[in-house]
N, C-alpha and C. Protein backbone atom coordinates (compact mmCIF):
# COMPACT_ATOMS: atom_id res chain seq x y z
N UNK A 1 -26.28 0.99 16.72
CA UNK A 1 -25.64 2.26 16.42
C UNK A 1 -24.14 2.03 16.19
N UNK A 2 -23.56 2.72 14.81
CA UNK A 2 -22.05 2.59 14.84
C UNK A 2 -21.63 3.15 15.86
N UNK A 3 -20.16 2.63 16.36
CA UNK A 3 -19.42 3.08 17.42
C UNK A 3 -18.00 4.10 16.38
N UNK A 4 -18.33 5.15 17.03
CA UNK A 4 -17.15 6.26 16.42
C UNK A 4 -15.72 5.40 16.43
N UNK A 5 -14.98 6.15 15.46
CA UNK A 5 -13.72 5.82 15.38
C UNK A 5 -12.65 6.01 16.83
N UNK A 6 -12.76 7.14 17.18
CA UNK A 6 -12.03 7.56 18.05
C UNK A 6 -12.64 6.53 19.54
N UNK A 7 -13.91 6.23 19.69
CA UNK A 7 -14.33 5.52 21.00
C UNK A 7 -14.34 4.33 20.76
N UNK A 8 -14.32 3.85 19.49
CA UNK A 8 -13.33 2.10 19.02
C UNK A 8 -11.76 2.23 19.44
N UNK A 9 -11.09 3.04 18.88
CA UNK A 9 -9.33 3.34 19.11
C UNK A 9 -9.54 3.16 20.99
N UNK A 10 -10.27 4.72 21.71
CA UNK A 10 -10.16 4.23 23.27
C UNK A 10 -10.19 2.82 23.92
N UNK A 11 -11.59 2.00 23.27
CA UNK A 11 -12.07 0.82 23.92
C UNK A 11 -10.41 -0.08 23.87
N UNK A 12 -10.00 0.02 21.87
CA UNK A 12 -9.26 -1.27 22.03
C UNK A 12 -8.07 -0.73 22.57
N UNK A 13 -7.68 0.23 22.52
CA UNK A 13 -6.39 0.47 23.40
C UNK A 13 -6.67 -0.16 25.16
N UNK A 14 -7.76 -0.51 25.46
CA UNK A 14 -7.81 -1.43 26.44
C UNK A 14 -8.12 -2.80 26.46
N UNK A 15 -8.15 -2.79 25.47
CA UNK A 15 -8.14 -4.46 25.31
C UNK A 15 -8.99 -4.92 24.98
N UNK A 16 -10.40 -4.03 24.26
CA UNK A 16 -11.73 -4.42 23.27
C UNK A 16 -10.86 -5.23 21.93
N UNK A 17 -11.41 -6.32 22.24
CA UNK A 17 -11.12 -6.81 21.08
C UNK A 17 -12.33 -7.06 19.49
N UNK A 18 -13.36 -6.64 20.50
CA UNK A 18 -14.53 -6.29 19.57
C UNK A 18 -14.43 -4.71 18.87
N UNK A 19 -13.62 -3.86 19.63
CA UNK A 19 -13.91 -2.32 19.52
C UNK A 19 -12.50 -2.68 18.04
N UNK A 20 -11.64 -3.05 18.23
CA UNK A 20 -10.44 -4.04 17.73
C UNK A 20 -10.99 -4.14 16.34
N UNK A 21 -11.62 -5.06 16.29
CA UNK A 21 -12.37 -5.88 15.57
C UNK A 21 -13.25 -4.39 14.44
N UNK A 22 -13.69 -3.92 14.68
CA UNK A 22 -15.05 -2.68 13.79
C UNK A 22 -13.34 -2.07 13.57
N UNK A 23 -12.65 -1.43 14.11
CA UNK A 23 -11.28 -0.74 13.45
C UNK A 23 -11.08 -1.47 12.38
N UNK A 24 -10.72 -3.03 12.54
CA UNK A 24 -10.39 -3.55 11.38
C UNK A 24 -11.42 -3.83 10.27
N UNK A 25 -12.87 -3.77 10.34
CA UNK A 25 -13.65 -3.44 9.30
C UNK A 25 -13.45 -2.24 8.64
N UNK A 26 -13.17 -1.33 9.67
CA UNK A 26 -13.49 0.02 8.83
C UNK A 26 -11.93 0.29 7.90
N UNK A 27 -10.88 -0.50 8.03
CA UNK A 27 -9.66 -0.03 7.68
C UNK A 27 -9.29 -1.13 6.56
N UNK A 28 -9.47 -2.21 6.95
CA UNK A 28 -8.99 -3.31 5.97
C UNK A 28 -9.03 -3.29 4.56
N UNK A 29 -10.07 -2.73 4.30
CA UNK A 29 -10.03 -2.48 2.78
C UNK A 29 -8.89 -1.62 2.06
N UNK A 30 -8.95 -0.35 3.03
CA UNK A 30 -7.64 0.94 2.78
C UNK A 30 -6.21 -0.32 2.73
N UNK A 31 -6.13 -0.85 4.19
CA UNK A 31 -4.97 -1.42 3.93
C UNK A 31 -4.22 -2.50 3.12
N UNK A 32 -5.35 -3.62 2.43
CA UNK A 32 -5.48 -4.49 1.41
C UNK A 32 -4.93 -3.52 0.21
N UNK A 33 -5.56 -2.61 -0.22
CA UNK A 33 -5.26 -2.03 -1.55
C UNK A 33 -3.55 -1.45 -1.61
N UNK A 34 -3.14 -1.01 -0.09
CA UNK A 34 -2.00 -0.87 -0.58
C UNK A 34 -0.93 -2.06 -0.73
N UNK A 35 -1.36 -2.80 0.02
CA UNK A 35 -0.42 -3.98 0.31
C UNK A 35 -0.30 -4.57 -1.42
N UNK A 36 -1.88 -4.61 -1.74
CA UNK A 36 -1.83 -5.04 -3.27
C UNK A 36 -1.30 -4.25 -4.58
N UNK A 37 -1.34 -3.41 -4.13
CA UNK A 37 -0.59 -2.37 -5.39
C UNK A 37 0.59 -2.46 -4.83
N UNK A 38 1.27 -2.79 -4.13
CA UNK A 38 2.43 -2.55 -4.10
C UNK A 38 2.99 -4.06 -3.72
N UNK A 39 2.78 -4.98 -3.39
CA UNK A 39 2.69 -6.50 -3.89
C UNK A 39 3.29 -7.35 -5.14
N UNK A 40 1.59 -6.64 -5.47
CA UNK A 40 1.10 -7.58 -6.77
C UNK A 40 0.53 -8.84 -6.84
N UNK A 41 0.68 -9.18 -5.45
CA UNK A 41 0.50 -10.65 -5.08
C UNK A 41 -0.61 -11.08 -4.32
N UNK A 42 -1.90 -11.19 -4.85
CA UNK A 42 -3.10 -11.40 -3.96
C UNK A 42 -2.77 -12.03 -2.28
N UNK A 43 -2.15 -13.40 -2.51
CA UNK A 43 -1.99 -14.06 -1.12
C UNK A 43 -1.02 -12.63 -0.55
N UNK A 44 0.49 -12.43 -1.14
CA UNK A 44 1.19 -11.81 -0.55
C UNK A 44 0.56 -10.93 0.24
N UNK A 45 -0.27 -9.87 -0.25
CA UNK A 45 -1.32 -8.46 -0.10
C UNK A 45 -2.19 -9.29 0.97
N UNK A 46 -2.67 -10.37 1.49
CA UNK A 46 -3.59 -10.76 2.44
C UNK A 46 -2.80 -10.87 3.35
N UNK A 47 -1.67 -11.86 3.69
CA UNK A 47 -0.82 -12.35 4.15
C UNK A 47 0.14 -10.96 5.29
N UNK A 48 0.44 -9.39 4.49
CA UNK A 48 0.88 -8.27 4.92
C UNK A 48 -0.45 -7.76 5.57
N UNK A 49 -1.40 -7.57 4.93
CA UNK A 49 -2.58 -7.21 5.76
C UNK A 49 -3.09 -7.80 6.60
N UNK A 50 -2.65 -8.99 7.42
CA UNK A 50 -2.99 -9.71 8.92
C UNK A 50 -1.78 -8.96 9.60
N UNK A 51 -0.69 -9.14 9.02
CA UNK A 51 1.03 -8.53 9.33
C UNK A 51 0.51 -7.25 10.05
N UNK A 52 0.09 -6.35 9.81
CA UNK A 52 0.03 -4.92 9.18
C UNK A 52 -1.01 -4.56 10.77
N UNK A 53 -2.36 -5.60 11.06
CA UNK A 53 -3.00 -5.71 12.10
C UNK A 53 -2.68 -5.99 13.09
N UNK A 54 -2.03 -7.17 13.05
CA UNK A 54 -0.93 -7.41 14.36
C UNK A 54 0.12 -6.57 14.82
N UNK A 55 0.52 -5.77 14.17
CA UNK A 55 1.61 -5.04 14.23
C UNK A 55 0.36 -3.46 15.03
N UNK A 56 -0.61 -3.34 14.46
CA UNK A 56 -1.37 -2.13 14.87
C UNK A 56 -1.89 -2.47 16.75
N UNK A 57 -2.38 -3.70 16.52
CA UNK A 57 -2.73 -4.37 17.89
C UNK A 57 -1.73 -4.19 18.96
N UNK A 58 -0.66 -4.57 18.76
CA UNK A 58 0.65 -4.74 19.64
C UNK A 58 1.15 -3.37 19.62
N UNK A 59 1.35 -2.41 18.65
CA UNK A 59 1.17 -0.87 19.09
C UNK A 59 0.54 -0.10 19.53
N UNK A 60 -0.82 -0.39 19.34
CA UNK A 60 -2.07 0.17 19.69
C UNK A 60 -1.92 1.60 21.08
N UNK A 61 -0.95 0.84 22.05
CA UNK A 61 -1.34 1.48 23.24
C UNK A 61 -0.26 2.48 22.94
N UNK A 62 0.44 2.65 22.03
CA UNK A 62 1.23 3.58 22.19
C UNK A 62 0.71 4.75 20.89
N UNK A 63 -0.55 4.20 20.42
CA UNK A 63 -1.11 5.64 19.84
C UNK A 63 -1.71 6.61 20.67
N UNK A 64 -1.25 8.23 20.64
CA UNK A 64 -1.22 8.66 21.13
C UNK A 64 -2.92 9.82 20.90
N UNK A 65 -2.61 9.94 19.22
CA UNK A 65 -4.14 10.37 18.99
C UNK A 65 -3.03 12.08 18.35
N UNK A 66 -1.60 12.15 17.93
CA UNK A 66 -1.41 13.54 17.38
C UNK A 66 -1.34 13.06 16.10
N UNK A 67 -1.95 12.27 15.41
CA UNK A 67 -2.72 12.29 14.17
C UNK A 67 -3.49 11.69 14.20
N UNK A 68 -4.43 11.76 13.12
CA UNK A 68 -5.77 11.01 12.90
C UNK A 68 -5.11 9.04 13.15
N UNK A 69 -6.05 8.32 13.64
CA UNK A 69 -6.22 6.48 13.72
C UNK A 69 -5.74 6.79 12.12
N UNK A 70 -6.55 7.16 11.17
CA UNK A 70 -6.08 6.62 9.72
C UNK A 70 -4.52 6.84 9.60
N UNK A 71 -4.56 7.84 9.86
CA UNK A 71 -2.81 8.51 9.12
C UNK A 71 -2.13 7.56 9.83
N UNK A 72 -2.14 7.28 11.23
CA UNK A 72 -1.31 6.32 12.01
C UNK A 72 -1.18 5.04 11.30
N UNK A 73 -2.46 4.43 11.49
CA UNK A 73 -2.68 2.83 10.31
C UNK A 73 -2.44 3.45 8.98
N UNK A 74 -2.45 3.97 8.40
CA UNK A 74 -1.60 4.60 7.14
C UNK A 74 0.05 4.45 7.30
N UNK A 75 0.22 5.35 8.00
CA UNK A 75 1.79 4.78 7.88
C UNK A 75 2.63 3.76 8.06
N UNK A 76 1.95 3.18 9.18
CA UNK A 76 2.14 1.13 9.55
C UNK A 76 2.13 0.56 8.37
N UNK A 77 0.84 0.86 7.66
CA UNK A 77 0.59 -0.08 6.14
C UNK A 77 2.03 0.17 5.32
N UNK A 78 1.95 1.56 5.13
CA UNK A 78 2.47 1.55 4.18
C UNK A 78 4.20 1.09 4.20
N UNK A 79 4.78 1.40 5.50
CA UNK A 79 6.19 0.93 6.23
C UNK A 79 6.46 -0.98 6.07
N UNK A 80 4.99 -1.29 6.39
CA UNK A 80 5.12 -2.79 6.31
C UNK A 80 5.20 -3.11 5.08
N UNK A 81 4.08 -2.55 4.26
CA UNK A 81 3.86 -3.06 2.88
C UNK A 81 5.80 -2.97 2.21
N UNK A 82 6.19 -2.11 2.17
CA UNK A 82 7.65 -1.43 1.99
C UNK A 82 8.44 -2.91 2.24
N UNK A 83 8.54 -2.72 3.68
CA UNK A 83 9.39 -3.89 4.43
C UNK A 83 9.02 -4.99 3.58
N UNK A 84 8.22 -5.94 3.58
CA UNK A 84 7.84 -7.04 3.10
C UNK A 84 8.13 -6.80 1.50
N UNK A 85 8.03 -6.22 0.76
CA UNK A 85 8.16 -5.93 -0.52
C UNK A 85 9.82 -5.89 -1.05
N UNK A 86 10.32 -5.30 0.02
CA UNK A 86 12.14 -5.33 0.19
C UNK A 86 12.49 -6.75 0.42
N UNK A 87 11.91 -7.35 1.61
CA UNK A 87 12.35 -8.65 1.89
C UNK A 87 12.24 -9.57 0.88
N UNK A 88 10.82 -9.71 -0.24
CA UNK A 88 10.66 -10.52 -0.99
C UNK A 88 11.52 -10.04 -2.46
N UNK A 89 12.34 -9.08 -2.55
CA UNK A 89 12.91 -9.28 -3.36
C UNK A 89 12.37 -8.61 -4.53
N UNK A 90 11.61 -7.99 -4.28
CA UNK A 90 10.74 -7.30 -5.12
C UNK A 90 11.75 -5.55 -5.39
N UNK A 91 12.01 -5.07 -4.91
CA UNK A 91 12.93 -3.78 -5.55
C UNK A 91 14.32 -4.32 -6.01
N UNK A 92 14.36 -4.08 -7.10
CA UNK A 92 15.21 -4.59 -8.04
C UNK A 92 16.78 -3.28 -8.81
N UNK A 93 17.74 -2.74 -8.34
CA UNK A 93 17.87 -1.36 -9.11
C UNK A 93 17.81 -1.36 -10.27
N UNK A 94 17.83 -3.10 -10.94
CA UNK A 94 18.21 -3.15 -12.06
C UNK A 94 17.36 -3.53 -12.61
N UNK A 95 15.74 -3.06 -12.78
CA UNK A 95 14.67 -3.62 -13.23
C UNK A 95 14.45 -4.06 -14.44
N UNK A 96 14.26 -4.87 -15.05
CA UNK A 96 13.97 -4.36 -16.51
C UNK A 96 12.71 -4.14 -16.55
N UNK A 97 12.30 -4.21 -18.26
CA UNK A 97 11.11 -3.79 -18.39
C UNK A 97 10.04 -5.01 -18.92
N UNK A 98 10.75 -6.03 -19.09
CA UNK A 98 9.99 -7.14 -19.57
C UNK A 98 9.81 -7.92 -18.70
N UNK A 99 9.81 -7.61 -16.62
CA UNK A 99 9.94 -8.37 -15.98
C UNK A 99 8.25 -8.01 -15.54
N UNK A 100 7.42 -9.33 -15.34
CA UNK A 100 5.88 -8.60 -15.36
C UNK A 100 5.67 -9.07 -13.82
N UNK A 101 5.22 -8.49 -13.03
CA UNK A 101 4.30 -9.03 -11.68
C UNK A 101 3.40 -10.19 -11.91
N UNK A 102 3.06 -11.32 -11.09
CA UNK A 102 2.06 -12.15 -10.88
C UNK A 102 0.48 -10.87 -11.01
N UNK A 103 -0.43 -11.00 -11.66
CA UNK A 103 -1.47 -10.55 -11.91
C UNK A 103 -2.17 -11.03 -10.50
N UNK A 104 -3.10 -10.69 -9.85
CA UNK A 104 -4.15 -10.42 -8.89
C UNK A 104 -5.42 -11.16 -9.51
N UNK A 105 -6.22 -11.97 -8.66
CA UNK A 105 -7.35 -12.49 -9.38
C UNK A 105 -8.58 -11.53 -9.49
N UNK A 106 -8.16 -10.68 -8.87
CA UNK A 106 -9.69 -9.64 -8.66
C UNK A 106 -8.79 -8.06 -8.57
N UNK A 107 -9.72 -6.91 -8.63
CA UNK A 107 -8.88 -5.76 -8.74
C UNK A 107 -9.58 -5.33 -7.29
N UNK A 108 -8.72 -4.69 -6.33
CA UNK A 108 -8.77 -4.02 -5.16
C UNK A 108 -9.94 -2.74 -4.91
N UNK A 109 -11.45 -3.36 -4.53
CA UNK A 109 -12.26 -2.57 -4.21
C UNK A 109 -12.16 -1.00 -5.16
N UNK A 110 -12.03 -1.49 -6.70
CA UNK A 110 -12.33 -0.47 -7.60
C UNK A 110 -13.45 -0.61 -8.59
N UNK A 111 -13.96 0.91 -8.72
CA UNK A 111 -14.87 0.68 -9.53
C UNK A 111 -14.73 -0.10 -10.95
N UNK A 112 -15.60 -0.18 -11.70
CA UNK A 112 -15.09 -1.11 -13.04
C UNK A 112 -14.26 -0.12 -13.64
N UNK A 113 -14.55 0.96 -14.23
CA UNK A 113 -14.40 2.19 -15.11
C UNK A 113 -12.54 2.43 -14.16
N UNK A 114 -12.44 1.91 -13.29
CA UNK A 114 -10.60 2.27 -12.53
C UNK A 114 -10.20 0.51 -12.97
N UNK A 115 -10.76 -0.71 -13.47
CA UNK A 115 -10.28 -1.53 -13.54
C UNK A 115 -8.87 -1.71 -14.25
N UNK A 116 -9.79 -1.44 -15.47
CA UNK A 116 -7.71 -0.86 -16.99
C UNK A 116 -6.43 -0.78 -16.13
N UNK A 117 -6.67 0.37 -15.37
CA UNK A 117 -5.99 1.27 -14.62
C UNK A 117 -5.10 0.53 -13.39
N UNK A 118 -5.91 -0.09 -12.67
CA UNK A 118 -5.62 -1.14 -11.57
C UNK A 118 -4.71 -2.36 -12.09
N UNK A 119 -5.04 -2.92 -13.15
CA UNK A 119 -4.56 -4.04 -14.01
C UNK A 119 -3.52 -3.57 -14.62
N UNK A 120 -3.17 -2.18 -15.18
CA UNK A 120 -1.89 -1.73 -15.68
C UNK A 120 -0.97 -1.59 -14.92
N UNK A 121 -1.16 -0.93 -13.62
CA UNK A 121 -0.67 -0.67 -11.98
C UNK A 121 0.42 -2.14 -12.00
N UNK A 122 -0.74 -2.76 -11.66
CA UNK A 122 0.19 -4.35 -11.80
C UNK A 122 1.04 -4.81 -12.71
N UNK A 123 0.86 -4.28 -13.97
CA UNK A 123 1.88 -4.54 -15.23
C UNK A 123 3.34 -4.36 -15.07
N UNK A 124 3.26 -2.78 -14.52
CA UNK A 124 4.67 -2.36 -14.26
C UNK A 124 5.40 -2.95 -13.19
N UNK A 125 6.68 -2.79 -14.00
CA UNK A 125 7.55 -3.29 -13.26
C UNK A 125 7.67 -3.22 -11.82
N UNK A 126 8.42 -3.53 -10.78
CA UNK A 126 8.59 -3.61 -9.98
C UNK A 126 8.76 -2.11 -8.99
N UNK A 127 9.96 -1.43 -9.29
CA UNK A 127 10.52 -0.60 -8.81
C UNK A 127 9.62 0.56 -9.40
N UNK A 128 9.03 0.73 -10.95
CA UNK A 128 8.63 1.47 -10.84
C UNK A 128 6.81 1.88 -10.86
N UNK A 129 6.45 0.38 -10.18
CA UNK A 129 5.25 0.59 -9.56
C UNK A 129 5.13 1.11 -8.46
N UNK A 130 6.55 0.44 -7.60
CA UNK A 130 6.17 1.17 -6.22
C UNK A 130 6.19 2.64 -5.95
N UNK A 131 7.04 3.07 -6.95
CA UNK A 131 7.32 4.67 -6.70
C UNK A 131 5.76 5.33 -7.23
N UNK A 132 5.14 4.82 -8.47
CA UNK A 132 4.59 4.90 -8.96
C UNK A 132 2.80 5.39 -7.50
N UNK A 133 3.19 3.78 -7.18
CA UNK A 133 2.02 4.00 -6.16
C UNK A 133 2.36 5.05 -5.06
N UNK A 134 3.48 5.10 -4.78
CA UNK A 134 3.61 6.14 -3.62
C UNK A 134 3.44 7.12 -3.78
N UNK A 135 3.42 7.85 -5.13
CA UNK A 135 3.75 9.05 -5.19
C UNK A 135 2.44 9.56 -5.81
N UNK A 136 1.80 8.76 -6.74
CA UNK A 136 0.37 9.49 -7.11
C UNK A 136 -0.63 8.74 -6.56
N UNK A 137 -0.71 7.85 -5.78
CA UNK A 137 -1.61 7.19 -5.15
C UNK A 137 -1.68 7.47 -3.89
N UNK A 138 -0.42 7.80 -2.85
CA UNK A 138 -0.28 7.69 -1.56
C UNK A 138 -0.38 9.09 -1.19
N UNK A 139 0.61 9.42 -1.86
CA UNK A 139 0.62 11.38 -1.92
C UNK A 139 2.44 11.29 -1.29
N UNK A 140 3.29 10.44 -1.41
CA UNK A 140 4.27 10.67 -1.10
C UNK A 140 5.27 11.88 -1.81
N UNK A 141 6.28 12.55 -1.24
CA UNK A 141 7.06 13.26 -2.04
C UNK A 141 7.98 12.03 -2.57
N UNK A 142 9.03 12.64 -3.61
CA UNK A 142 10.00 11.76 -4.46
C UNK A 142 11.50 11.86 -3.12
N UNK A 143 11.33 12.87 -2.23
CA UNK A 143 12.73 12.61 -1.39
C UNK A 143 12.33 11.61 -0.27
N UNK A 144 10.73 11.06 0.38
CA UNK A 144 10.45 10.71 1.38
C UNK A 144 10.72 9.17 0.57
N UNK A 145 10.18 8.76 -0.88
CA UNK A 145 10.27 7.49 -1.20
C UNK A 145 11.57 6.72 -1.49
N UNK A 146 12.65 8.18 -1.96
CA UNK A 146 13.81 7.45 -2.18
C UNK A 146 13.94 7.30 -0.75
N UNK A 147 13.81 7.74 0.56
CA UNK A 147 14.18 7.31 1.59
C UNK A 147 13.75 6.03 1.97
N UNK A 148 12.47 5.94 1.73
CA UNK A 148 11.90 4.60 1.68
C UNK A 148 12.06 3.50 1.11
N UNK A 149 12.39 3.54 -0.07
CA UNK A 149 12.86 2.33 -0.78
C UNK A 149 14.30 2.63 -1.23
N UNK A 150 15.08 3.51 -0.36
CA UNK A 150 16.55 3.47 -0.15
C UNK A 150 16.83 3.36 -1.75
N UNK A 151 16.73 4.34 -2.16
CA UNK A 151 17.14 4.73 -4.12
C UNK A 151 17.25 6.57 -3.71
N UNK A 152 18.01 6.51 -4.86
CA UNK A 152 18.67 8.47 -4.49
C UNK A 152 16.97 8.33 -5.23
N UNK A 153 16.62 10.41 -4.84
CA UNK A 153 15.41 11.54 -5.00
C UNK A 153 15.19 10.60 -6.90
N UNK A 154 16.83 11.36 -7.54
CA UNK A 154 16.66 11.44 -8.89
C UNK A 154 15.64 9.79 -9.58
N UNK A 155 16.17 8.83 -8.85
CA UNK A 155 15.39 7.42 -9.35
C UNK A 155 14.34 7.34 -9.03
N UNK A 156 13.54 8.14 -7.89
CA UNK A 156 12.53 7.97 -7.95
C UNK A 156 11.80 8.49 -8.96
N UNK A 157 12.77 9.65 -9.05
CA UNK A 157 11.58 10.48 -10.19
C UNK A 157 11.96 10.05 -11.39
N UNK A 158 12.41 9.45 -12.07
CA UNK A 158 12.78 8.69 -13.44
C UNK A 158 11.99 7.43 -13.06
N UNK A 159 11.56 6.74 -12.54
CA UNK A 159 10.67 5.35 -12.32
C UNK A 159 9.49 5.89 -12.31
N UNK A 160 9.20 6.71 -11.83
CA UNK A 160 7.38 7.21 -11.66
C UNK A 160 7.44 8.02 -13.13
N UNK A 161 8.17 8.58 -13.98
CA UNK A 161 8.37 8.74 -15.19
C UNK A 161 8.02 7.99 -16.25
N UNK A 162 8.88 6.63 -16.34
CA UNK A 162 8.77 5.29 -16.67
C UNK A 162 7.50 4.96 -16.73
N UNK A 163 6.90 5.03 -14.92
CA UNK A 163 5.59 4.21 -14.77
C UNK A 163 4.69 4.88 -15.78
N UNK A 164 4.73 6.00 -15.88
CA UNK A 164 3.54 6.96 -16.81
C UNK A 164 3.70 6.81 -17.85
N UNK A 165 4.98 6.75 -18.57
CA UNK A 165 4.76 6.52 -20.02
C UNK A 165 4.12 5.12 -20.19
N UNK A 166 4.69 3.98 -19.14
CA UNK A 166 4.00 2.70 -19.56
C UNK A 166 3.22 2.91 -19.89
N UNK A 167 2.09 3.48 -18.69
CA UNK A 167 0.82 3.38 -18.01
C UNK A 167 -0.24 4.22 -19.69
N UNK A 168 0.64 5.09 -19.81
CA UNK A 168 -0.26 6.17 -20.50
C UNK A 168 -0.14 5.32 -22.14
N UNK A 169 1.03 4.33 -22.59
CA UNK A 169 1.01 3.81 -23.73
C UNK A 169 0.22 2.44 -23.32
N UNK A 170 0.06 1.62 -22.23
CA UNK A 170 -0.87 0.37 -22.15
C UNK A 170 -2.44 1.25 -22.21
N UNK A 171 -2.72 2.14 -21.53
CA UNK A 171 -4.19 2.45 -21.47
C UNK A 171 -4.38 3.04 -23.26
N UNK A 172 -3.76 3.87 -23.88
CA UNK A 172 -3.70 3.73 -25.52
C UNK A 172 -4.37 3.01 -26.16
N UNK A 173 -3.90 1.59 -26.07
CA UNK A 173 -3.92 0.58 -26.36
C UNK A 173 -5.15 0.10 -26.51
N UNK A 174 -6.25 0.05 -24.83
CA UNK A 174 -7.54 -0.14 -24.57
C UNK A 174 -8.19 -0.06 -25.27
């Protein structure tokens, strides 16, 4: 019998490392995809998603349960994915447009018919993939991301701009 979400979260907040363990089945996939869309970098995107677990493990006891386990491991992901993405040098203010991401060998637990789509994701540039992913993928607002990737409201919303015209002239193309 599956073990509920919420009586996996109780167990490992005591130190189930099996109860531990089914959390990270049931989540890893969610958290892989963001790490990779916002990456670009298969190893990188594996490499943040062990990051991303360890970091949930070693907090663990201080989830409290006033949001859902997801939203919580949601926001870890997405804070780390951020962090690591800053550190590597990856937000750029001065992006251009001919600067391309390392391509992914496989597309992130999408159907075929979202493949185009996933593979264009990766095309764009840097800065304005990430806004890109945050904002129609994540559900972020444009004032929470410039906070996040430390760029004024207005750049975010001119990069997720950007990203769409790419996006909407590469899928054209198809």
């Amino acid at each position: 019998m599956a073990m509920e979400i919420a009586q996996a979260v109780t167990a490992a907040q005591k130190g189930d490392k099996q109860a531990f363990y089914y959390l990270y089945q049931q989540y890893v996939g969610r958290v892989y995809a963001i790490c990779w869309r916002l990456l670009a970098n298969k190893q990188k995107a594996e490499d943040a998603s062990q990051e991303i677990f360890m970091k949930v493990w070693q907090q663990l006891a201080g989830f409290r349960g006033d949001s859902s386990f997801a939203t919580w491991l949601h926001s870890i992901a997405t804070r780390t994915a951020i962090d690591i993405w800053r550190q590597e040098k990856y937000l750029r203010l001065t992006d251009s447009s001919d600067e391309q991401p390392e391509l992914a060998e496989q597309a992130v637990e999408c159907a075929s018919e979202d493949a185009p789509l996933e593979q264009a994701i990766q095309r764009l540039p840097a800065q304005a993939r990430a806004v890109f992913v945050l904002f129609a993928l994540e559900g972020y607002q444009h004032q929470e991301i410039a906070t996040l990737l430390g760029i004024a409201e207005g750049t975010s919303k001119a990069q997720y701009f950007r990203a769409r015209q790419l996006l909407q002239e590469w899928l054209a193309d198809e």
